[in-house]
N, C-alpha and C. Protein backbone atom coordinates (compact mmCIF):
# COMPACT_ATOMS: atom_id res chain seq x y z
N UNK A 1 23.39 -36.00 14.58
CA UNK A 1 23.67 -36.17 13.18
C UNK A 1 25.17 -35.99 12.98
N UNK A 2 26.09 -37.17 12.97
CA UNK A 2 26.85 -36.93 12.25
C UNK A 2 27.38 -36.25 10.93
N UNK A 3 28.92 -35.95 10.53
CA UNK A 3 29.32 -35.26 9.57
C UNK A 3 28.85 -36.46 8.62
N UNK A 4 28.92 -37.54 8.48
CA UNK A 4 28.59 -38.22 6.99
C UNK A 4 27.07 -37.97 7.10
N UNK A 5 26.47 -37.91 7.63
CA UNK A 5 25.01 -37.58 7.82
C UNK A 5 24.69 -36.06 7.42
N UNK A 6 25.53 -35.30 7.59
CA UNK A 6 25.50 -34.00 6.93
C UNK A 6 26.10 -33.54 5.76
N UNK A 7 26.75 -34.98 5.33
CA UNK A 7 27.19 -34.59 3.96
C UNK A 7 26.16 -35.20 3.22
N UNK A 8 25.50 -35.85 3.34
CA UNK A 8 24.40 -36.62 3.15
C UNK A 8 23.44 -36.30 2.58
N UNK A 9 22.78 -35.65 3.51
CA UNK A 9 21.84 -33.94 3.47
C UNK A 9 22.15 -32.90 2.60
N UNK A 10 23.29 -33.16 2.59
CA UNK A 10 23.85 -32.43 1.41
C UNK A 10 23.76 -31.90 0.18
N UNK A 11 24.49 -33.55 -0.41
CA UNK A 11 24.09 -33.96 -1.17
C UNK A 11 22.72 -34.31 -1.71
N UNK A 12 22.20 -34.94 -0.70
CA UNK A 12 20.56 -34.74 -1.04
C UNK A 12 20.12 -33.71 -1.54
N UNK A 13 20.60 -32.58 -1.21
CA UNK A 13 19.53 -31.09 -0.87
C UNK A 13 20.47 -31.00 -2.55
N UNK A 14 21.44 -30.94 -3.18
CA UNK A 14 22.31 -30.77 -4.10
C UNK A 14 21.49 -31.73 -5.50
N UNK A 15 21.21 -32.86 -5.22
CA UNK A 15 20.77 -33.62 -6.30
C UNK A 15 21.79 -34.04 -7.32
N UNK A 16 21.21 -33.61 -8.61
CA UNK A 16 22.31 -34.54 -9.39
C UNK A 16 23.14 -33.34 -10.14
N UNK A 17 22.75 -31.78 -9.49
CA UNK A 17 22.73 -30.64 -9.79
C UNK A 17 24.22 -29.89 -9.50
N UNK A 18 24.96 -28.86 -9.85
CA UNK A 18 26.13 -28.68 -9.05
C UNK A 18 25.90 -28.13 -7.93
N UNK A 19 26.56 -27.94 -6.94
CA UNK A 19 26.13 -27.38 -5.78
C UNK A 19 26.00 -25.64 -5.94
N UNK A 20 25.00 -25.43 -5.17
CA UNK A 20 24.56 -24.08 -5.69
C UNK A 20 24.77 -23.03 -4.29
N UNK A 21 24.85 -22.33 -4.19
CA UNK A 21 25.23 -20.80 -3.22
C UNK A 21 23.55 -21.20 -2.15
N UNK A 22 22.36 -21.49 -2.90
CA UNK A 22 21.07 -21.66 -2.56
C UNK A 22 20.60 -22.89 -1.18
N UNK A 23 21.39 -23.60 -1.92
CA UNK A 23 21.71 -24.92 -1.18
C UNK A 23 22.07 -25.00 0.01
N UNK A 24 23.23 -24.42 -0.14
CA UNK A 24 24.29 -24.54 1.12
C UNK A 24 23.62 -23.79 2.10
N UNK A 25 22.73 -22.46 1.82
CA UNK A 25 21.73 -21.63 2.36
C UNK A 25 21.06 -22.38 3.13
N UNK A 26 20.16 -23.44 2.53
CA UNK A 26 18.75 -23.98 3.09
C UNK A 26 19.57 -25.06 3.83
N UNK A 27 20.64 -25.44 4.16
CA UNK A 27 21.38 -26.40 4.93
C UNK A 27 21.85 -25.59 5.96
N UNK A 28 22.07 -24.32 6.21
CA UNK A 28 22.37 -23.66 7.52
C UNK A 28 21.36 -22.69 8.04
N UNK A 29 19.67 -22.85 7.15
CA UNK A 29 18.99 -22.11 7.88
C UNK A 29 18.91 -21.89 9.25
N UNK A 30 18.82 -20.93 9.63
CA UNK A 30 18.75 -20.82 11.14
C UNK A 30 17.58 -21.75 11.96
N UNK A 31 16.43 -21.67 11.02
CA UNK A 31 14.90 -22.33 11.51
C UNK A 31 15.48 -23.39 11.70
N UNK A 32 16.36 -24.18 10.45
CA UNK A 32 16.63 -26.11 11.02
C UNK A 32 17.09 -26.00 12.12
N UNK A 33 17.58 -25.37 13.54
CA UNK A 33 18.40 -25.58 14.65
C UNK A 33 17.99 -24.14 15.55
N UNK A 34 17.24 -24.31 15.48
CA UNK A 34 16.98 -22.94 16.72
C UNK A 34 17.23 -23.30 18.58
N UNK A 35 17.82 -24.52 18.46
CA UNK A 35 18.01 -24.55 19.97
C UNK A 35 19.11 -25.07 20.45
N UNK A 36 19.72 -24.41 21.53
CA UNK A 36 21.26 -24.98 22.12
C UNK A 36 21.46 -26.10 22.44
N UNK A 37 22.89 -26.78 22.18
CA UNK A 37 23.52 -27.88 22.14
C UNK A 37 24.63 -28.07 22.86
N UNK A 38 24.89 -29.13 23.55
CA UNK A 38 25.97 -29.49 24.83
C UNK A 38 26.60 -29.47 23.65
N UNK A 39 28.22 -29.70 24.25
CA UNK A 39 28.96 -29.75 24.03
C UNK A 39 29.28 -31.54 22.83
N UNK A 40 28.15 -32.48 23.48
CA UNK A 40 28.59 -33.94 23.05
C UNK A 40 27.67 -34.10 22.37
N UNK A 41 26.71 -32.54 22.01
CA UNK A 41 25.40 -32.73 20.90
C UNK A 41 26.53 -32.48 19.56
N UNK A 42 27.39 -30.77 19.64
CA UNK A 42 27.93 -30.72 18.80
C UNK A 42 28.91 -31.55 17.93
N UNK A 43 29.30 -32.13 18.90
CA UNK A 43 30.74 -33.31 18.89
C UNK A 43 29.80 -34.31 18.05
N UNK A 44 29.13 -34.77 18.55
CA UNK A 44 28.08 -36.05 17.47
C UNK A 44 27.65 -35.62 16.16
N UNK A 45 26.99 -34.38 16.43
CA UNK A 45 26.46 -33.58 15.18
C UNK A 45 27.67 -33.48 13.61
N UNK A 46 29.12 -33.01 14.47
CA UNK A 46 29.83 -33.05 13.05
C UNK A 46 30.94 -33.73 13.20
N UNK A 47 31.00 -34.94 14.23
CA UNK A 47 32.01 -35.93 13.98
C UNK A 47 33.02 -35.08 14.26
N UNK A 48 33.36 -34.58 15.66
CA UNK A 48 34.25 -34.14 16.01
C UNK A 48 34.52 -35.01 17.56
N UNK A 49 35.36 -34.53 17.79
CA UNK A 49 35.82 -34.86 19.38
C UNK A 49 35.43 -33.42 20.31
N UNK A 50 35.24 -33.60 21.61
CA UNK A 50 35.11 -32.24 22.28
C UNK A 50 36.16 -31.65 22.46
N UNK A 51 37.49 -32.31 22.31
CA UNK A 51 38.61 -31.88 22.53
C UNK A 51 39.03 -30.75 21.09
N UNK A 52 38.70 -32.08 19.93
CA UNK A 52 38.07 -30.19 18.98
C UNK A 52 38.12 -29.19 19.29
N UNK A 53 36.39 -29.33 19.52
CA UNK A 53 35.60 -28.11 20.22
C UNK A 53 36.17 -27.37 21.08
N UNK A 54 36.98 -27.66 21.89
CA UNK A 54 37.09 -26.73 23.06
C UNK A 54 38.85 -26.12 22.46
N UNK A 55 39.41 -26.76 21.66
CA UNK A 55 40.64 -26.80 20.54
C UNK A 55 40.08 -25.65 19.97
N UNK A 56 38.66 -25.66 19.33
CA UNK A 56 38.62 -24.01 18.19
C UNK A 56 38.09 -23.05 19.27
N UNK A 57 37.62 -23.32 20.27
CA UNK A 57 37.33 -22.20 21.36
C UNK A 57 38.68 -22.02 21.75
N UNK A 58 39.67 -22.28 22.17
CA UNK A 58 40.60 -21.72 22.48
C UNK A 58 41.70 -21.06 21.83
N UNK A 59 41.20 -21.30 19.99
CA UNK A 59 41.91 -21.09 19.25
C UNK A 59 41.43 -19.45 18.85
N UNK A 60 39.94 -18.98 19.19
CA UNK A 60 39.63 -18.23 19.02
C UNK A 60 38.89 -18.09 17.42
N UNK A 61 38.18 -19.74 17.52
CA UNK A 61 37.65 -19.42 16.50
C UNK A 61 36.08 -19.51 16.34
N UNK A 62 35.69 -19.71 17.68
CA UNK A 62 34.25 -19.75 18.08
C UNK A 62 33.60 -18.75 19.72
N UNK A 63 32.78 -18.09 19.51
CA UNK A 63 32.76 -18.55 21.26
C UNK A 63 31.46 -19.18 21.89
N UNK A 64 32.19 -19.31 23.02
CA UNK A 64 30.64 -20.11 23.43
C UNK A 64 30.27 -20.16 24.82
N UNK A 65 29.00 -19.63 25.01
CA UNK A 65 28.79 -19.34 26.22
C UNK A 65 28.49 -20.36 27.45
N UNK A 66 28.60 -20.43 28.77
CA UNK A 66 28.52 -21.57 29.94
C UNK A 66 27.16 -21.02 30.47
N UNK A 67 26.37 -22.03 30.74
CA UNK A 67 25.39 -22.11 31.32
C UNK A 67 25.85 -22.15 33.01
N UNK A 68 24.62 -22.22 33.86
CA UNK A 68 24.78 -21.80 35.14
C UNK A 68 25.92 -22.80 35.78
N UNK A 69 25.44 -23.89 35.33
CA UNK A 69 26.54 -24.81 36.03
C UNK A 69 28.21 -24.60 35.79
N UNK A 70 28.39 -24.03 34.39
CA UNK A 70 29.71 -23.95 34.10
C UNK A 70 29.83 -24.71 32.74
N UNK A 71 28.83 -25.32 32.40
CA UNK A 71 28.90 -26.11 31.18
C UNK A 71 28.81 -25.50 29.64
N UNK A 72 29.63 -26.23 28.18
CA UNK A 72 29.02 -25.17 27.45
C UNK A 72 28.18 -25.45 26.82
N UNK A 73 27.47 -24.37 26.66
CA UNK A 73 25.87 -23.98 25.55
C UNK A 73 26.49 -23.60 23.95
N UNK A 74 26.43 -23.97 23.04
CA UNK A 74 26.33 -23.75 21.70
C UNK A 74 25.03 -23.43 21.12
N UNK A 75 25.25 -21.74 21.03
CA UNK A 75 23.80 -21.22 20.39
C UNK A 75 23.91 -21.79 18.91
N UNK A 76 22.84 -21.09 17.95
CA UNK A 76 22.80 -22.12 16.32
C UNK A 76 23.60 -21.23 15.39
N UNK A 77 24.05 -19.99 16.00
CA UNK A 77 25.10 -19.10 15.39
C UNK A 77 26.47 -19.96 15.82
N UNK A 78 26.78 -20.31 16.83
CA UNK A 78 27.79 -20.98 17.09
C UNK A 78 28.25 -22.24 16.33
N UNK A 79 27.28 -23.28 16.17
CA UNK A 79 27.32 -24.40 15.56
C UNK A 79 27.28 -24.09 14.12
N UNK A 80 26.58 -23.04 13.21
CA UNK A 80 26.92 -22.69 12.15
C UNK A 80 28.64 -22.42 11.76
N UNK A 81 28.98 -21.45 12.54
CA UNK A 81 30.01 -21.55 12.21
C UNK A 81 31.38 -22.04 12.50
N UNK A 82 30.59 -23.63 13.59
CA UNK A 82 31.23 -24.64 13.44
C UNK A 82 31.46 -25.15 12.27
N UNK A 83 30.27 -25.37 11.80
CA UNK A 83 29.96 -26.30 10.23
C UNK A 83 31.08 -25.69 8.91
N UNK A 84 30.73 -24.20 9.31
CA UNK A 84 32.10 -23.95 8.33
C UNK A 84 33.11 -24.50 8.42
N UNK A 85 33.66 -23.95 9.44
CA UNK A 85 35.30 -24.13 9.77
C UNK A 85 35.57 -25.59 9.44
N UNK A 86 34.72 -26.70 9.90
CA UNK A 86 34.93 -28.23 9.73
C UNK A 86 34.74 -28.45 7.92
N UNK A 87 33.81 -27.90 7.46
CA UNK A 87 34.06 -27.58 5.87
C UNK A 87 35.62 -27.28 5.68
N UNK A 88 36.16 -26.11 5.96
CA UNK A 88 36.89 -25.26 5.34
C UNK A 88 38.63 -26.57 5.83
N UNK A 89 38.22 -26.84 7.39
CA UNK A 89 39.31 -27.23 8.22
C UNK A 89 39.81 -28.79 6.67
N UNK A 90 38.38 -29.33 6.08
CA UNK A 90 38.37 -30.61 5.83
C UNK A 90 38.81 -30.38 3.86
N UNK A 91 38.40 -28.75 3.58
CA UNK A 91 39.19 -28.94 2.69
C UNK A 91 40.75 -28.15 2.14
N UNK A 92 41.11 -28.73 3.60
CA UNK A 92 42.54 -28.42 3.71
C UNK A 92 42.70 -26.67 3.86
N UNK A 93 42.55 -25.78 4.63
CA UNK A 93 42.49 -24.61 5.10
C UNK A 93 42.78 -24.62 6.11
N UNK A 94 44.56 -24.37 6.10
CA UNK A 94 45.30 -24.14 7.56
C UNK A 94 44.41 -23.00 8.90
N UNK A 95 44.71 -23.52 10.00
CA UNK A 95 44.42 -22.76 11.36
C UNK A 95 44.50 -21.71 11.11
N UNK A 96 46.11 -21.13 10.68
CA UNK A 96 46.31 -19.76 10.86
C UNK A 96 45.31 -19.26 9.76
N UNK A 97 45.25 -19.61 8.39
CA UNK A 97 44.02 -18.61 7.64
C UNK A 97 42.40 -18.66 8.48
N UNK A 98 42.41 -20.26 8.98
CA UNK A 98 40.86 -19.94 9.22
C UNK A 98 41.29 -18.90 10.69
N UNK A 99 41.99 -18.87 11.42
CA UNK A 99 41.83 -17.75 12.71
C UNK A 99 41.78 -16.13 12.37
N UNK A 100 42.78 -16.29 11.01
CA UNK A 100 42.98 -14.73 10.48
C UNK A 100 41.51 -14.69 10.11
N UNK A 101 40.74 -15.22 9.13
CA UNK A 101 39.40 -15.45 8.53
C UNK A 101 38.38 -15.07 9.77
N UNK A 102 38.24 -15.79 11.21
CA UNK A 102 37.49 -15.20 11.89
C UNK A 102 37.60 -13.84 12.54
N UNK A 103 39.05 -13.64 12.78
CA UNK A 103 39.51 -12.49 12.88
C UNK A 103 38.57 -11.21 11.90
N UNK A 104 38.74 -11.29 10.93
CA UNK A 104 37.89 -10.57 9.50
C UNK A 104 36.40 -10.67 9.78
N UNK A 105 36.34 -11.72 10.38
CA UNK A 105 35.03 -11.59 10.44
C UNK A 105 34.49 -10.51 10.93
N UNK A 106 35.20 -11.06 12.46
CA UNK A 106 34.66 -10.52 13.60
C UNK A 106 34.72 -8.88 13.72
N UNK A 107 35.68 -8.38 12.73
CA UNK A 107 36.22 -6.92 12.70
C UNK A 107 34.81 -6.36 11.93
N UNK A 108 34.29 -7.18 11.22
CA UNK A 108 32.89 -5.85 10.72
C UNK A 108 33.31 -5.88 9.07
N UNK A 109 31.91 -5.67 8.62
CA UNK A 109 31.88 -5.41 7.18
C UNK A 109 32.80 -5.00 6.50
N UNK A 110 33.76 -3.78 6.89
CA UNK A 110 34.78 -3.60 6.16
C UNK A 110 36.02 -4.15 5.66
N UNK A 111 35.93 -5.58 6.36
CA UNK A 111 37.06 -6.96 5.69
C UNK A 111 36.56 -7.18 4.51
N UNK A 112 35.29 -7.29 4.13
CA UNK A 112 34.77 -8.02 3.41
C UNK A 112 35.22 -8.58 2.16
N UNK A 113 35.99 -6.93 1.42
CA UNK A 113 37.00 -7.42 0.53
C UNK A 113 38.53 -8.48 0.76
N UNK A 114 38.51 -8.51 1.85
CA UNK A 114 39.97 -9.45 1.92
C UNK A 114 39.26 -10.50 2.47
N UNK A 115 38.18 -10.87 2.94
CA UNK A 115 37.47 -12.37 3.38
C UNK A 115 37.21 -12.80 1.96
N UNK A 116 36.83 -12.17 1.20
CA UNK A 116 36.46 -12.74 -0.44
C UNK A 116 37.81 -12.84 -1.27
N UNK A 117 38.76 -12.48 -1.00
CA UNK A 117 39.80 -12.56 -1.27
C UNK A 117 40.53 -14.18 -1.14
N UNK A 118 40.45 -14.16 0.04
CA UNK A 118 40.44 -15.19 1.17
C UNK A 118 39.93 -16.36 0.50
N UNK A 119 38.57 -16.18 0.31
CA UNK A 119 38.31 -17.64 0.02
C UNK A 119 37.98 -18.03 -1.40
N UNK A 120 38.63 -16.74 -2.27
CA UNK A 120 38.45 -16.86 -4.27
C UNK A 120 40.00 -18.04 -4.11
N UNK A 121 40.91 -17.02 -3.06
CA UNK A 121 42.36 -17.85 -3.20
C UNK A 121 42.00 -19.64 -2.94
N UNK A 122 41.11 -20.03 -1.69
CA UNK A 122 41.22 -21.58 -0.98
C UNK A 122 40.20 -22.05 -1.93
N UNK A 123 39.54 -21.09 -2.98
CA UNK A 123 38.64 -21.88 -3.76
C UNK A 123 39.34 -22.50 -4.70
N UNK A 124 40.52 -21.72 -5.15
CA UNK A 124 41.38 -21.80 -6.25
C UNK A 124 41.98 -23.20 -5.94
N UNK A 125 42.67 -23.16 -4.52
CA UNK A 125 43.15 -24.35 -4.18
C UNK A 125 42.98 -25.70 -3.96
N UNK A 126 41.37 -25.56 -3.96
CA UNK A 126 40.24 -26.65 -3.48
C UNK A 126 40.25 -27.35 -5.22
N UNK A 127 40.07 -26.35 -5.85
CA UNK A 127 39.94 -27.06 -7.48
C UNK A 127 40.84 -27.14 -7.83
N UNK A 128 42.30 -27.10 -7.59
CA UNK A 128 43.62 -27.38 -7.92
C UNK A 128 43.52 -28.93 -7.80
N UNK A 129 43.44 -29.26 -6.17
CA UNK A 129 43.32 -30.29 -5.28
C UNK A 129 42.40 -31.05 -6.32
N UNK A 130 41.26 -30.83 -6.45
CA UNK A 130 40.21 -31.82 -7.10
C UNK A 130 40.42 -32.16 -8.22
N UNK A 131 41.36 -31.33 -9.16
CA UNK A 131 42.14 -31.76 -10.57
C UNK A 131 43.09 -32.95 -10.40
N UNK A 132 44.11 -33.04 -9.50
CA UNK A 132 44.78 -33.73 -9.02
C UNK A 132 43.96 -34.99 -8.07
N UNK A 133 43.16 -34.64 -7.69
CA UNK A 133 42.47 -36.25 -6.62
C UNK A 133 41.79 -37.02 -8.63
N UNK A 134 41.18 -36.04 -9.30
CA UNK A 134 40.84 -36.70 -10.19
C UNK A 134 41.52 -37.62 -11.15
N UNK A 135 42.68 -36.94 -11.42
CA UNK A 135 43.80 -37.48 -12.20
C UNK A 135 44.19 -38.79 -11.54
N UNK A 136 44.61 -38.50 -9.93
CA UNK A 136 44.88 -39.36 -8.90
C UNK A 136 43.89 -41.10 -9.15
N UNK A 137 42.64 -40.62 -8.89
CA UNK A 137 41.45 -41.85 -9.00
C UNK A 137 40.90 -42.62 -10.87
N UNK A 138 41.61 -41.62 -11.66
CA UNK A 138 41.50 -42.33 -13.46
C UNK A 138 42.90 -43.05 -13.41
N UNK A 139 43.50 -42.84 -12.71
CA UNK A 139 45.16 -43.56 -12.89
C UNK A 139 45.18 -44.92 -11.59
N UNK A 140 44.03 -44.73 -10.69
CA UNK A 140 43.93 -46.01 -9.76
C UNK A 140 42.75 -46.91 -10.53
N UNK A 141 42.07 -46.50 -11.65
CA UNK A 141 40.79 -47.14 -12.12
C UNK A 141 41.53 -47.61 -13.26
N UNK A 142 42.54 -47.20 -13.88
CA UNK A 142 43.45 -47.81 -15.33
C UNK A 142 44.14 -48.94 -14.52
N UNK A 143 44.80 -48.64 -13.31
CA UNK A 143 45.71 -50.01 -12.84
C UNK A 143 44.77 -50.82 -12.36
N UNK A 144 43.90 -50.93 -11.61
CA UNK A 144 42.55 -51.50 -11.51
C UNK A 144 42.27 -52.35 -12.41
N UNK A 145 41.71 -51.82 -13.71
CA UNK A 145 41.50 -52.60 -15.30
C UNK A 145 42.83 -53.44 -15.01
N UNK A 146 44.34 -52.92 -15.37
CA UNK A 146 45.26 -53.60 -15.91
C UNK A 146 45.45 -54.84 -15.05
N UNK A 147 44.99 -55.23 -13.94
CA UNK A 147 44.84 -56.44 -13.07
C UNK A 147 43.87 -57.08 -13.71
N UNK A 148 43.05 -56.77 -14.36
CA UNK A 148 41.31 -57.45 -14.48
C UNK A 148 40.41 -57.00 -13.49
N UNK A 149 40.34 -55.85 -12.96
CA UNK A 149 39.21 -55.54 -12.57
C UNK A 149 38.36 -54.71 -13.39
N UNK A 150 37.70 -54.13 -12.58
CA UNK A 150 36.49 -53.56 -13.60
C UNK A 150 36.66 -51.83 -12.76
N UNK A 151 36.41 -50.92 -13.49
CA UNK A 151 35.96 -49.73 -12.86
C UNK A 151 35.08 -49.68 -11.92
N UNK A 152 35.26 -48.95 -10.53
CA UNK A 152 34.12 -49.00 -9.58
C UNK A 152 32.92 -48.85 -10.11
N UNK A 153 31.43 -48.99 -9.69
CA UNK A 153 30.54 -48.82 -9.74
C UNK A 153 30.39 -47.32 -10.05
N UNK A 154 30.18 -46.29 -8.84
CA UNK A 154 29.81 -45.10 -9.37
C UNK A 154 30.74 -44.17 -10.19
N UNK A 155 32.03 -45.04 -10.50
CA UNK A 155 32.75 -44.48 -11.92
C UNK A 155 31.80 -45.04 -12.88
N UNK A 156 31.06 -45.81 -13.28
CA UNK A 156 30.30 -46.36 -14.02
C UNK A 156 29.10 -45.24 -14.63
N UNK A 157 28.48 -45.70 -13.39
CA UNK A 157 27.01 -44.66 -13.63
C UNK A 157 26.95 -44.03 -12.23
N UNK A 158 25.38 -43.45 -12.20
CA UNK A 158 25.14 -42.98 -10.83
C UNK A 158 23.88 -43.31 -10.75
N UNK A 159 23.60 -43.52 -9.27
CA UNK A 159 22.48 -44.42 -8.97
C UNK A 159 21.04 -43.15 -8.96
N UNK A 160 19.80 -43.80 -9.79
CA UNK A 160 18.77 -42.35 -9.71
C UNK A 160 18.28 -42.73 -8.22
């Protein structure tokens, strides 16, 4: 399953609803994925390259254990918090915060206040960003019109 395939799911699981804390839950249950994944399962799964993968393992932002041969195994704790980081990486959340971020993690409950810290700030930034992509896409849909076109489709309506 690709990443557009998991945004997909997503959205599906989201509806026509805002996205909810609940959601995002039942999209990383542990039950959906209880079993290990090569290296070119993960890479397919979220539209990465292995060179990625083995890029945030060395970055120290995953780990992941080798099976007998030497190969790696991605348990469903691992690939979870793949799925983040490729979230976080995609809405613009530099290396160094996400490494400090696993860093926090990994130190134990008592980050907890500066991991929430952490991500009230990249939330802030994410809806900065989305004020601006919006402004960005009503000012490409006005020059659009001013040619004679028409507003895209799902600027229009949305499909039930």
């Amino acid at each position: 399953m690709a990443t557009d395939e998991l945004m997909a799911r997503a959205l599906e699981e989201i509806g026509d609803d805002a996205p909810s804390v609940e959601a995002i839950l039942r999209l990383t249950d542990p039950a959906d994925s209880d079993e290990e994944m090569s290296i070119a399962e993960v890479a397919d799964l979220l539209d990465l390259s292995a060179h990625t993968l083995r890029y945030y393992e060395r970055a120290g932002l995953v780990e992941v254990e080798r099976d007998r041969s030497g190969h790696r195994v991605y348990r469903p704790d691992a690939v979870r918090r793949l799925v983040f980081l490729t979230r976080m990486r995609l809405s613009g959340m530099p290396m160094r915060d996400l490494q400090h971020y696993i860093a926090l993690v990994d130190s134990g409950a008592e980050t907890v206040p500066e991991r929430l810290d952490m991500l009230i700030e990249h939330r802030d930034t994410i809806r900065r960003k989305i004020r601006e992509l919006t402004l960005s896409l009503t000012a490409t849909e006005y020059k659009i019109a001013t040619y004679g076109g028409s507003a895209a489709p799902e600027a229009m309506s949305r499909p039930d």
